[in-house]
Each structure stands twice: as structure tokens, then as C-alpha cells.
PDB file of N, CA and C in Angstrom:
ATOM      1  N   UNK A   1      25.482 178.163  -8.033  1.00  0.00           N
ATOM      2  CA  UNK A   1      26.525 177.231  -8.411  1.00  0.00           C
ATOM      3  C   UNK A   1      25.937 175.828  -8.397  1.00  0.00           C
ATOM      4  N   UNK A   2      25.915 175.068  -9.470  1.00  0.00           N
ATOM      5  CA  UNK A   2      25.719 173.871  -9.300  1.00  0.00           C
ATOM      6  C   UNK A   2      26.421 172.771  -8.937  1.00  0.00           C
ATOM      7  N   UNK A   3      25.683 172.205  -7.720  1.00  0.00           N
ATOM      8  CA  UNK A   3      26.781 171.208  -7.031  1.00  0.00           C
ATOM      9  C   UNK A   3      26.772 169.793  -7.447  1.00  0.00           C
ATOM     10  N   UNK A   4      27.888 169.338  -6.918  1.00  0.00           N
ATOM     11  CA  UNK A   4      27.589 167.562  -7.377  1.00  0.00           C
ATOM     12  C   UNK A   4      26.860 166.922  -6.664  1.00  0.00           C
ATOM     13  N   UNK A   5      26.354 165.490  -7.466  1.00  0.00           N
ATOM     14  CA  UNK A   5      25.331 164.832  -6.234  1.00  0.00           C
ATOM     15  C   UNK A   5      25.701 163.437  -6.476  1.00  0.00           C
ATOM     16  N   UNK A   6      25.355 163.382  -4.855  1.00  0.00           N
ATOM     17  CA  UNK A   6      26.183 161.861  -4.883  1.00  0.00           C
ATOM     18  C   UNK A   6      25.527 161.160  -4.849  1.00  0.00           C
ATOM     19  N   UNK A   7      25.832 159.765  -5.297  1.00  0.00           N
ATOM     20  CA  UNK A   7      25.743 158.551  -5.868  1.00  0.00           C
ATOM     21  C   UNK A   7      25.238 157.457  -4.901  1.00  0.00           C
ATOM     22  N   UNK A   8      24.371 156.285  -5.164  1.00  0.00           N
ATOM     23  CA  UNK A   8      24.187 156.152  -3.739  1.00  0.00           C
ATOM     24  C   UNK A   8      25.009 154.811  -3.793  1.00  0.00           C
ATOM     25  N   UNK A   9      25.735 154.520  -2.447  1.00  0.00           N
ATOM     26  CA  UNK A   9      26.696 154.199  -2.083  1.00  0.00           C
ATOM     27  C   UNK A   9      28.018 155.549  -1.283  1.00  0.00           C
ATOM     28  N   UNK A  10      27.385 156.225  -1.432  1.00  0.00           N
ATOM     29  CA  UNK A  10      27.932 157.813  -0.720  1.00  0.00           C
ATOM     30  C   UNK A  10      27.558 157.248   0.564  1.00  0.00           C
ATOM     31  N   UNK A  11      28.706 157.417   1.680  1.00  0.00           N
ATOM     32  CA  UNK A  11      28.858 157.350   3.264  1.00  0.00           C
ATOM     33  C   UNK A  11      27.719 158.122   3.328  1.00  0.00           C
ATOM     34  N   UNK A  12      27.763 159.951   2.946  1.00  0.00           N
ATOM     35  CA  UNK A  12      26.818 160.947   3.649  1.00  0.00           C
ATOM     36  C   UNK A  12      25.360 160.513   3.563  1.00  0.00           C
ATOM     37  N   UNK A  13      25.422 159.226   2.639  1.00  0.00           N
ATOM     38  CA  UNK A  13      23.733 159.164   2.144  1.00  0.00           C
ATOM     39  C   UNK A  13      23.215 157.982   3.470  1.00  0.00           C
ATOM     40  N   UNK A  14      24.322 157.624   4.321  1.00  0.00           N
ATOM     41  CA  UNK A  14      23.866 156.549   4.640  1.00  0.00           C
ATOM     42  C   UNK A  14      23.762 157.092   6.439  1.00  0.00           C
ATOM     43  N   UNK A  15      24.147 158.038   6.752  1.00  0.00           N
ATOM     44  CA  UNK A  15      24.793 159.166   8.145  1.00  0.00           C
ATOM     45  C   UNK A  15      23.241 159.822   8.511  1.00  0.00           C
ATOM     46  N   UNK A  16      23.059 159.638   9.824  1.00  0.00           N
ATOM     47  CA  UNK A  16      21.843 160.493  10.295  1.00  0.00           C
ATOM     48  C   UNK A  16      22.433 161.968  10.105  1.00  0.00           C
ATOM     49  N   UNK A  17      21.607 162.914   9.356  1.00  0.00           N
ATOM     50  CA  UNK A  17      21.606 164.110   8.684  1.00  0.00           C
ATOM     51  C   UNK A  17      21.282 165.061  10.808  1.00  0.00           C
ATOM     52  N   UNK A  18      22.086 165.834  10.838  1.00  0.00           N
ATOM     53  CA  UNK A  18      21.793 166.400  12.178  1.00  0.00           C
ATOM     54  C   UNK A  18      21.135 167.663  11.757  1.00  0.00           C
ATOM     55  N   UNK A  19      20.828 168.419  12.635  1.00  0.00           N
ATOM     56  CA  UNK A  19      19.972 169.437  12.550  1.00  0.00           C
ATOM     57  C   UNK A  19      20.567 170.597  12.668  1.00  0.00           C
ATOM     58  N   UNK A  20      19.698 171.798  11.719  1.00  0.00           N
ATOM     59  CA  UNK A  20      21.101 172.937  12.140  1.00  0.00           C
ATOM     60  C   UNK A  20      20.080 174.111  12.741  1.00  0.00           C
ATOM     61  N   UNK A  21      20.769 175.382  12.722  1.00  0.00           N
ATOM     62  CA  UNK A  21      19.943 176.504  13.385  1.00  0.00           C
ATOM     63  C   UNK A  21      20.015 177.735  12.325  1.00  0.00           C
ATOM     64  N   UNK A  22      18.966 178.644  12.162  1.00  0.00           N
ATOM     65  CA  UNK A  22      18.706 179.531  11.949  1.00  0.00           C
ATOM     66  C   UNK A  22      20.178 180.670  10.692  1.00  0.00           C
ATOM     67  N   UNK A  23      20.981 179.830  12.274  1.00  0.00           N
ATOM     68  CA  UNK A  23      22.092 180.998  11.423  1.00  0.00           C
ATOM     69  C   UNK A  23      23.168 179.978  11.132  1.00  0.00           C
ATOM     70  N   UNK A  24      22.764 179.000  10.517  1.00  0.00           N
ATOM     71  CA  UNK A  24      23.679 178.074   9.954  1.00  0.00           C
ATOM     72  C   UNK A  24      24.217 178.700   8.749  1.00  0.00           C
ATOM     73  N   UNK A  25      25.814 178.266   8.634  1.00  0.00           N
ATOM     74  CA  UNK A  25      26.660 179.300   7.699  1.00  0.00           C
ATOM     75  C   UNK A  25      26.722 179.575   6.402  1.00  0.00           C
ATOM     76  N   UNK A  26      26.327 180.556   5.919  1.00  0.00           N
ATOM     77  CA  UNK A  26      25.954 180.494   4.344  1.00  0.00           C
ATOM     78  C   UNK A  26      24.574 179.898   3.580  1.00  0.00           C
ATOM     79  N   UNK A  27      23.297 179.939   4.462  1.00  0.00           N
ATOM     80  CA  UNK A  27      21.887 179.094   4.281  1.00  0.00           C
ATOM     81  C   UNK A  27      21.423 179.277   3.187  1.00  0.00           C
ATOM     82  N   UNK A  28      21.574 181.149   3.216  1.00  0.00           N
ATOM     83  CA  UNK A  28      20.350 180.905   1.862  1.00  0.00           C
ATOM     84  C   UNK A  28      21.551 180.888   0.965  1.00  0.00           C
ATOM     85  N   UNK A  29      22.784 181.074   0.776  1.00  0.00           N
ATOM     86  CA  UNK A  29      23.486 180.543  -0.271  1.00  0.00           C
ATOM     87  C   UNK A  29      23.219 179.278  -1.090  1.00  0.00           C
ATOM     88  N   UNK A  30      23.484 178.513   0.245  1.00  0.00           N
ATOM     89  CA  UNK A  30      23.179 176.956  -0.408  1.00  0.00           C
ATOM     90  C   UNK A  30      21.727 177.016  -0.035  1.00  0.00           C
ATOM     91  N   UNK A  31      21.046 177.590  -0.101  1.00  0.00           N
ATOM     92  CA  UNK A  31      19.746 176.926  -0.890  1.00  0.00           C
ATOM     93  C   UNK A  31      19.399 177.424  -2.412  1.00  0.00           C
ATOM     94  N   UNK A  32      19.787 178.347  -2.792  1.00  0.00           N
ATOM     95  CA  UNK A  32      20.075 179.395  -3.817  1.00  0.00           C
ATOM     96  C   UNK A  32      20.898 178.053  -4.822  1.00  0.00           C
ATOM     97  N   UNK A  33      22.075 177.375  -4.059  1.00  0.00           N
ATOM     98  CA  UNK A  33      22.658 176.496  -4.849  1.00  0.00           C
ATOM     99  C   UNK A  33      21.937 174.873  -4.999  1.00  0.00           C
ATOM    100  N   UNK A  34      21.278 174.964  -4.142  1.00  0.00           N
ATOM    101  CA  UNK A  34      20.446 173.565  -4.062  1.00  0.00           C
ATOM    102  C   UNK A  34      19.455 173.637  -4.965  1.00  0.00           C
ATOM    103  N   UNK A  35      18.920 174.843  -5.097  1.00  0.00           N
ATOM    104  CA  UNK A  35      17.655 174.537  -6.203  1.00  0.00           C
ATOM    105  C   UNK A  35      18.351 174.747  -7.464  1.00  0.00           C
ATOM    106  N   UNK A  36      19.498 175.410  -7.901  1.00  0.00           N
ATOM    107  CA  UNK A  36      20.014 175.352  -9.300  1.00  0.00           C
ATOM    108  C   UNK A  36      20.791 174.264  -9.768  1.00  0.00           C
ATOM    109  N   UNK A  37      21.193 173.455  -8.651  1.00  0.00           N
ATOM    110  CA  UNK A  37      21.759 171.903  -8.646  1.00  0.00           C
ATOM    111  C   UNK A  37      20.944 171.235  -9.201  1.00  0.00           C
ATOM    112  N   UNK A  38      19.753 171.202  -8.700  1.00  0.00           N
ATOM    113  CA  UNK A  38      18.149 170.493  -8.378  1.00  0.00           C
ATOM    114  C   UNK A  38      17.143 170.712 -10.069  1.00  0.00           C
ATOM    115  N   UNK A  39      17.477 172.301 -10.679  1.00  0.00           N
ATOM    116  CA  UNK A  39      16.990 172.019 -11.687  1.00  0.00           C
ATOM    117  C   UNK A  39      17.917 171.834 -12.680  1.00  0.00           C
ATOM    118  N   UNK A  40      19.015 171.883 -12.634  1.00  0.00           N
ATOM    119  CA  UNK A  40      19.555 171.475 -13.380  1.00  0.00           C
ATOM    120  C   UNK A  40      20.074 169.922 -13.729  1.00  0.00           C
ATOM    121  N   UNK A  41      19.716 169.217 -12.635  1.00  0.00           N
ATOM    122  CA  UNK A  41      19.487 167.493 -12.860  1.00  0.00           C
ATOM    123  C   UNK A  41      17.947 167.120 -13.058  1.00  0.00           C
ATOM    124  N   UNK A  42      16.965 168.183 -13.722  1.00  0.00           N
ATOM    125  CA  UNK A  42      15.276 168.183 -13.673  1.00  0.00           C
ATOM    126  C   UNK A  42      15.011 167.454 -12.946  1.00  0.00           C
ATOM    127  N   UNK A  43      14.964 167.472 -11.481  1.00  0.00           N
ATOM    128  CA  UNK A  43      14.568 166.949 -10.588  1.00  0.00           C
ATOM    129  C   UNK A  43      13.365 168.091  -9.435  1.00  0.00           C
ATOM    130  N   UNK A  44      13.020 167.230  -9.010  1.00  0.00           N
ATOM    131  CA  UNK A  44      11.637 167.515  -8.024  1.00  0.00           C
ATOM    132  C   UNK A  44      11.751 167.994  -6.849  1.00  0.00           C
ATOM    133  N   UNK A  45      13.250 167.316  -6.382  1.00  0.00           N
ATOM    134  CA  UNK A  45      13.415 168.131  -5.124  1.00  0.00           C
ATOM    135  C   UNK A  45      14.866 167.103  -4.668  1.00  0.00           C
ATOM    136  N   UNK A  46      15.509 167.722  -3.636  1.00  0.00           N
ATOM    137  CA  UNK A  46      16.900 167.394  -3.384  1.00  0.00           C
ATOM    138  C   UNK A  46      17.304 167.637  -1.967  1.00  0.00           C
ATOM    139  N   UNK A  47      17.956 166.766  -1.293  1.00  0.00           N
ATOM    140  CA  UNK A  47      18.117 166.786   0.300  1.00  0.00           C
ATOM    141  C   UNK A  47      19.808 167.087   0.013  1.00  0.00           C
ATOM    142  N   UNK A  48      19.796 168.263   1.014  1.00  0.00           N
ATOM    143  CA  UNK A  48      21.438 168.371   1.978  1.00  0.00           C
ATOM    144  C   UNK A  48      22.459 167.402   1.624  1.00  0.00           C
ATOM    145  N   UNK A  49      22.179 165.970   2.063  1.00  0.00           N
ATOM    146  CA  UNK A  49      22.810 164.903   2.059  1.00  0.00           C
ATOM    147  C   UNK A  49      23.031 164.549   0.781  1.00  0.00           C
ATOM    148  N   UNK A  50      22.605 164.951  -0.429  1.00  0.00           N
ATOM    149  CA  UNK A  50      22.723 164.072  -1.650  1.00  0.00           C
ATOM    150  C   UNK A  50      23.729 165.415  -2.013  1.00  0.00           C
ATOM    151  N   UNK A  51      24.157 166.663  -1.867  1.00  0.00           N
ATOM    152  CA  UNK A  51      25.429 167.206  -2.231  1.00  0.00           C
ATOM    153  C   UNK A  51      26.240 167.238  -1.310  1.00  0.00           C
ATOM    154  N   UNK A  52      26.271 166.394  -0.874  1.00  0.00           N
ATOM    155  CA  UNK A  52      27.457 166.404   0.261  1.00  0.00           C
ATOM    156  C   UNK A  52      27.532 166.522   1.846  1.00  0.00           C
ATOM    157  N   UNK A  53      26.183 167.011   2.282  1.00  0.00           N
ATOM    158  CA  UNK A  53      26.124 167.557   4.065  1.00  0.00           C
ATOM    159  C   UNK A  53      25.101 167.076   4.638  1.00  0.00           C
ATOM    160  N   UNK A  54      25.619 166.617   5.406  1.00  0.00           N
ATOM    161  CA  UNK A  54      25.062 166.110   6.090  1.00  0.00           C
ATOM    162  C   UNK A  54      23.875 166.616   7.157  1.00  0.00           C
ATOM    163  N   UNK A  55      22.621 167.222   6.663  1.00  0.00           N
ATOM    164  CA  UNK A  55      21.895 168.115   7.612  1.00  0.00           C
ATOM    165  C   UNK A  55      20.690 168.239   6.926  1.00  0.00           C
ATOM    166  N   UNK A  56      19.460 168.488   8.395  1.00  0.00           N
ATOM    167  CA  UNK A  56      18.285 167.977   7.600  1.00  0.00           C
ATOM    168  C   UNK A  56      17.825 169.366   6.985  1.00  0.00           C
ATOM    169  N   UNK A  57      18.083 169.173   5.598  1.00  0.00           N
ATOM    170  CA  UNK A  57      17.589 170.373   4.909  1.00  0.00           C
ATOM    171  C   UNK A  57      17.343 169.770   3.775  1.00  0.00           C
ATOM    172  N   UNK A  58      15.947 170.169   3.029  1.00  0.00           N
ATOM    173  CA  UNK A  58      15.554 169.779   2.032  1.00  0.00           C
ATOM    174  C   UNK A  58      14.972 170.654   0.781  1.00  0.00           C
ATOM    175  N   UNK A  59      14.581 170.647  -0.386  1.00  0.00           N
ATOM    176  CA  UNK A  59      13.874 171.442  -0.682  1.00  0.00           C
ATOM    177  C   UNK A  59      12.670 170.645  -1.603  1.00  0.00           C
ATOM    178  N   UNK A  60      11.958 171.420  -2.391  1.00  0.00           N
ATOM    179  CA  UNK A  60      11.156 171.160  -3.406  1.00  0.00           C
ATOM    180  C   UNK A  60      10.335 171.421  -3.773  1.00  0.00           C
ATOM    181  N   UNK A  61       9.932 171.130  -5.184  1.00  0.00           N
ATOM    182  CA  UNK A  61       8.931 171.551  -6.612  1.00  0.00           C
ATOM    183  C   UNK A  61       8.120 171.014  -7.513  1.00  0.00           C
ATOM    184  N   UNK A  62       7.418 170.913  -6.824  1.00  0.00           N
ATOM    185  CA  UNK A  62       6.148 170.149  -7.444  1.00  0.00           C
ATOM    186  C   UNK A  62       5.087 171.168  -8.685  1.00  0.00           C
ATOM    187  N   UNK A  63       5.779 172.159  -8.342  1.00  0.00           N
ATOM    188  CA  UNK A  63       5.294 173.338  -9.321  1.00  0.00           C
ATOM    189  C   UNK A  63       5.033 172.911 -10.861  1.00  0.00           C
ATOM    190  N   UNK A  64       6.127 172.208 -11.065  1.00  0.00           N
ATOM    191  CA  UNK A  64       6.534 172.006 -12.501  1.00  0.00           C
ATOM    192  C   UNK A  64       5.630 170.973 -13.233  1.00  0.00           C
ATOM    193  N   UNK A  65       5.458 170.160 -12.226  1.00  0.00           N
ATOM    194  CA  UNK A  65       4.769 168.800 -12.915  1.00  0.00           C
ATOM    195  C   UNK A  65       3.383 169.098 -12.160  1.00  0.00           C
ATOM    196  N   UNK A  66       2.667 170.248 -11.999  1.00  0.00           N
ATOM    197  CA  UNK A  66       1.369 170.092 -11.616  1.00  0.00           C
ATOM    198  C   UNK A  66       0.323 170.306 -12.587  1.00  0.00           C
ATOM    199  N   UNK A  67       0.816 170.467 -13.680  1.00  0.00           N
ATOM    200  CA  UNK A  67      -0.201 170.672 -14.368  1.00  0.00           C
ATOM    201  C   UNK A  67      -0.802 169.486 -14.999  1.00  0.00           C
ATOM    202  N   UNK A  68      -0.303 168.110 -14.577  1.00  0.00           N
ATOM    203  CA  UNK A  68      -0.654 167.074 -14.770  1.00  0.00           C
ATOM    204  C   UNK A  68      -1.140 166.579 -13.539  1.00  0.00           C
ATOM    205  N   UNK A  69      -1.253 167.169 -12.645  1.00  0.00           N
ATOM    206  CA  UNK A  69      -2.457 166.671 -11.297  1.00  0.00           C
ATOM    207  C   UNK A  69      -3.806 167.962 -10.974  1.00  0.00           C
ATOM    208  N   UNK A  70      -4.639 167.830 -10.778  1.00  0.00           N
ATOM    209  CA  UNK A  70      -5.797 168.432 -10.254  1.00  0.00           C
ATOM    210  C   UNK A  70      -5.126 169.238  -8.968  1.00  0.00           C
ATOM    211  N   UNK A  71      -4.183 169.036  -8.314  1.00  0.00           N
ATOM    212  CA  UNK A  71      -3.658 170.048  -6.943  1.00  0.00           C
ATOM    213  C   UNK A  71      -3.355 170.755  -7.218  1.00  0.00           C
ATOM    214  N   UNK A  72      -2.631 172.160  -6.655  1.00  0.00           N
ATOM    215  CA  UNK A  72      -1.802 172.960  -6.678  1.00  0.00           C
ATOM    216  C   UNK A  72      -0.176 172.170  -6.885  1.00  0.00           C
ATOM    217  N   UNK A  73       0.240 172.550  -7.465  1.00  0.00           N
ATOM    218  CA  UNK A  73       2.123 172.109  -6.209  1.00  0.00           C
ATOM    219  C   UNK A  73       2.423 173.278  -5.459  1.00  0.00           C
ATOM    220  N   UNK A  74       3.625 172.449  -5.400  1.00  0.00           N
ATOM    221  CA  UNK A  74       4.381 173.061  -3.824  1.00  0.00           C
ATOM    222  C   UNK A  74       5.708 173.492  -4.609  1.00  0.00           C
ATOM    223  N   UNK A  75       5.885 174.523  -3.775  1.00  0.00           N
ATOM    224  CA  UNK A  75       7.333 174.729  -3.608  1.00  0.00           C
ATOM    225  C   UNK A  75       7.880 175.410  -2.387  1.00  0.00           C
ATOM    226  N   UNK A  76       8.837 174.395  -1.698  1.00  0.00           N
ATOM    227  CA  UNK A  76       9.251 174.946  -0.358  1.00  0.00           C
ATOM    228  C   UNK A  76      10.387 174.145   0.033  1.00  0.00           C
ATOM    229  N   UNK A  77      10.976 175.186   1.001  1.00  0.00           N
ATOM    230  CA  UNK A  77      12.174 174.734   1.439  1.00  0.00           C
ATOM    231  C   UNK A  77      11.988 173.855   3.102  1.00  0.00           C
ATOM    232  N   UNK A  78      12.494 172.711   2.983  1.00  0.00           N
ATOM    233  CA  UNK A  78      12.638 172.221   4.755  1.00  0.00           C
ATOM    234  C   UNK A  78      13.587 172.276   5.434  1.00  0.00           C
ATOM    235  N   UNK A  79      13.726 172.655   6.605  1.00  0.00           N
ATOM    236  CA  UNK A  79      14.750 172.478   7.530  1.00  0.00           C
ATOM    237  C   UNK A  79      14.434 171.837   9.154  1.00  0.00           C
ATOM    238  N   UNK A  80      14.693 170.900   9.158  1.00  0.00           N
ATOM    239  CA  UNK A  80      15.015 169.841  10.322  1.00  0.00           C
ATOM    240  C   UNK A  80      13.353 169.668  10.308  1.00  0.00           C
ATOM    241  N   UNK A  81      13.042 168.872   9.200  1.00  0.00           N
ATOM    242  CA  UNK A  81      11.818 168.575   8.742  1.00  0.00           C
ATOM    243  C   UNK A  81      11.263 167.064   9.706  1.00  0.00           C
ATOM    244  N   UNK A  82       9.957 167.128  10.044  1.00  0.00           N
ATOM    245  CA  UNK A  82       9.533 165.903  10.973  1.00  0.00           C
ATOM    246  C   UNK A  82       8.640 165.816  10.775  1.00  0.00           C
ATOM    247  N   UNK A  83       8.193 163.802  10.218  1.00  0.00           N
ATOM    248  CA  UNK A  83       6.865 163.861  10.101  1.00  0.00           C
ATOM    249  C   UNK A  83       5.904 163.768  10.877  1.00  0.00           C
ATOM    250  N   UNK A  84       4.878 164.563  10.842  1.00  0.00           N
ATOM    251  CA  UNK A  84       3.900 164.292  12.422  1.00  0.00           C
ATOM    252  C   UNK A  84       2.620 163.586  11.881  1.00  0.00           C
ATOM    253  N   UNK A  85       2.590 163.581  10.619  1.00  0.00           N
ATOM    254  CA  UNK A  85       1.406 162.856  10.317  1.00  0.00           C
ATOM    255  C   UNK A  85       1.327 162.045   8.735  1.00  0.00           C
ATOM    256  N   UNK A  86       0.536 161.494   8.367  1.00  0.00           N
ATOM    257  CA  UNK A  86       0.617 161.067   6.602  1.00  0.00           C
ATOM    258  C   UNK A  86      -0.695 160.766   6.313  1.00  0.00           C
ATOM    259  N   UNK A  87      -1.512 161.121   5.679  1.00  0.00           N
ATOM    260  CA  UNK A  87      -2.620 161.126   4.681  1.00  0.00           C
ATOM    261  C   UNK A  87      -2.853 161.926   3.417  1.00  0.00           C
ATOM    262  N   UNK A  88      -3.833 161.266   2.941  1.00  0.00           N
ATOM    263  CA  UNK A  88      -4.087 161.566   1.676  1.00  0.00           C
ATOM    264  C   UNK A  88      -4.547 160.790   0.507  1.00  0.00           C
ATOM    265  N   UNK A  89      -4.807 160.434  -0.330  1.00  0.00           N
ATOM    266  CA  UNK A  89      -4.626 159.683  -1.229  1.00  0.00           C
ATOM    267  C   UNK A  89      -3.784 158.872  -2.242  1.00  0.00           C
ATOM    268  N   UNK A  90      -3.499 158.013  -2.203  1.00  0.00           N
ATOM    269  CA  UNK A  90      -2.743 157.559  -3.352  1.00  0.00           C
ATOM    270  C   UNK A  90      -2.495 158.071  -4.519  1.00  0.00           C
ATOM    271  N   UNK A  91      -1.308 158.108  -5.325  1.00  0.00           N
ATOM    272  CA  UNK A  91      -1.509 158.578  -6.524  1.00  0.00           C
ATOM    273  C   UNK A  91      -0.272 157.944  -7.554  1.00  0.00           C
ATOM    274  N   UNK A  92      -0.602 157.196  -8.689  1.00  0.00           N
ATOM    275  CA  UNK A  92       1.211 156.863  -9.367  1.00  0.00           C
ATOM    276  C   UNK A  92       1.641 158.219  -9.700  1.00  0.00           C
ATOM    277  N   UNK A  93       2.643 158.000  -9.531  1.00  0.00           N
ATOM    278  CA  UNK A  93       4.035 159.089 -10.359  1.00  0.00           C
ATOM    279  C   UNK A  93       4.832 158.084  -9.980  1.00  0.00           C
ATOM    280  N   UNK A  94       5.720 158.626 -11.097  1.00  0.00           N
ATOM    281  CA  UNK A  94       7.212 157.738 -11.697  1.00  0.00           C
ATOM    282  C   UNK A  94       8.385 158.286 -10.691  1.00  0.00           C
ATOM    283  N   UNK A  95       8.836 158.327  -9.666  1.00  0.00           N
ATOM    284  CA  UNK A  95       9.511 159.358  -8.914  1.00  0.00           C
ATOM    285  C   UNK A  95      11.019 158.293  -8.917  1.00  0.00           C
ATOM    286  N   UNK A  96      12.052 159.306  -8.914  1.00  0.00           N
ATOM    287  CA  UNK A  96      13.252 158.844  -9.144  1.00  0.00           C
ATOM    288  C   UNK A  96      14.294 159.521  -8.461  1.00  0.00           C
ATOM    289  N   UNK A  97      14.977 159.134  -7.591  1.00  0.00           N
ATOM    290  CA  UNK A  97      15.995 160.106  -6.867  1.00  0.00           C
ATOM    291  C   UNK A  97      17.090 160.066  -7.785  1.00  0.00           C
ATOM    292  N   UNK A  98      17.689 161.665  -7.390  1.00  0.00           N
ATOM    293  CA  UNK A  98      18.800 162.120  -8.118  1.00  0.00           C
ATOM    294  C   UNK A  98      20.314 161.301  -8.007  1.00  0.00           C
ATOM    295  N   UNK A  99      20.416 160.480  -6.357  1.00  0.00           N
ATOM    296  CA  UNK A  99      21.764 159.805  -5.999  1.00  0.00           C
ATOM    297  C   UNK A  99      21.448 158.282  -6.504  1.00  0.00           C
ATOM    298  N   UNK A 100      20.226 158.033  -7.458  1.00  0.00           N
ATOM    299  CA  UNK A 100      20.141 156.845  -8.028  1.00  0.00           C
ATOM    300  C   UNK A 100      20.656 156.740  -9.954  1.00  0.00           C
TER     301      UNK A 100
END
């Protein structure tokens, strides 16, 4: 099912996203609905919070646009995602969120 995504100026976009567990209700539903939300606004990837909930769950697909970088992409789902580190190289891409 494709969901709506909100706009930014959305309360939920602005709310620390809390963390959920394992058997949070209906998961792989809505992730099932997050990525058909997600390609259906051709987007790269899409957080919890931008359809509505507030919770750290994320996904994404770098799959699509890799054939214009030398890497692999990615595709994967996050949940109560934390960064522990950042390197790498620089690189432009044009990147654009969906609640913009």
C-alpha cells in the first residue's frame, strides 16, 4: 500500500523518532509498504517519520542508481539505527528528500 509522506513542516518530522522491538506491530507489513511508498515517489530511501511514525526505522536503495558509481549499492532495511562511525570518501550526488 502506498503511503503518504509528509511534508516538511510535519510535527512527526520534527519529534525524536523512539525505538521499537523486534515484535513491533505489523513490521514487515510496513516495510513491505515503505519500500512501495519509497518507489513509487523514485526515491532512494525513506524514514518511519516521513509517513507518519514516529520510530527509528529506515530503509534503502542504492541499488538503482549504482550503475553510475564504481561500488556496489545497498539495499537494506534499519531499525533503531546508530551511528558509530563515518568515513569514506566524498562523492557529489544530487540527493533530495521525499518530505521536501
Amino acid at each position: 500500500m502506498i503511503l503518504p509522506i509528509y511534508a516538511y513542516g510535519a510535527p512527526v518530522l520534527k519529534k525524536k523518532a523512539k525505538e521499537i522491538s523486534a515484535d513491533y506491530e505489523d513490521l514487515d507489513k510496513l516495510i513491505a509498504d515503505m519500500w512501495e511508498t519509497m518507489y513509487n515517489a523514485h526515491g532512494v530511501g525513506l524514514a518511519a517519520p516521513q509517513i507518519g511514525r514516529s520510530i527509528r526505522l529506515f530503509i534503502i536503495d542504492t541499488i538503482q542508481v549504482s550503475e553510475e558509481r564504481p561500488e556496489p549499492g545497498v539495499k537494506r532495511v534499519f531499525i533503531n539505527p546508530q551511528m558509530v562511525d563515518e568515513k569514506g570518501d566524498l562523492w557529489s550526488y544530487e540527493e533530495g528528500c521525499l518530505s521536501i
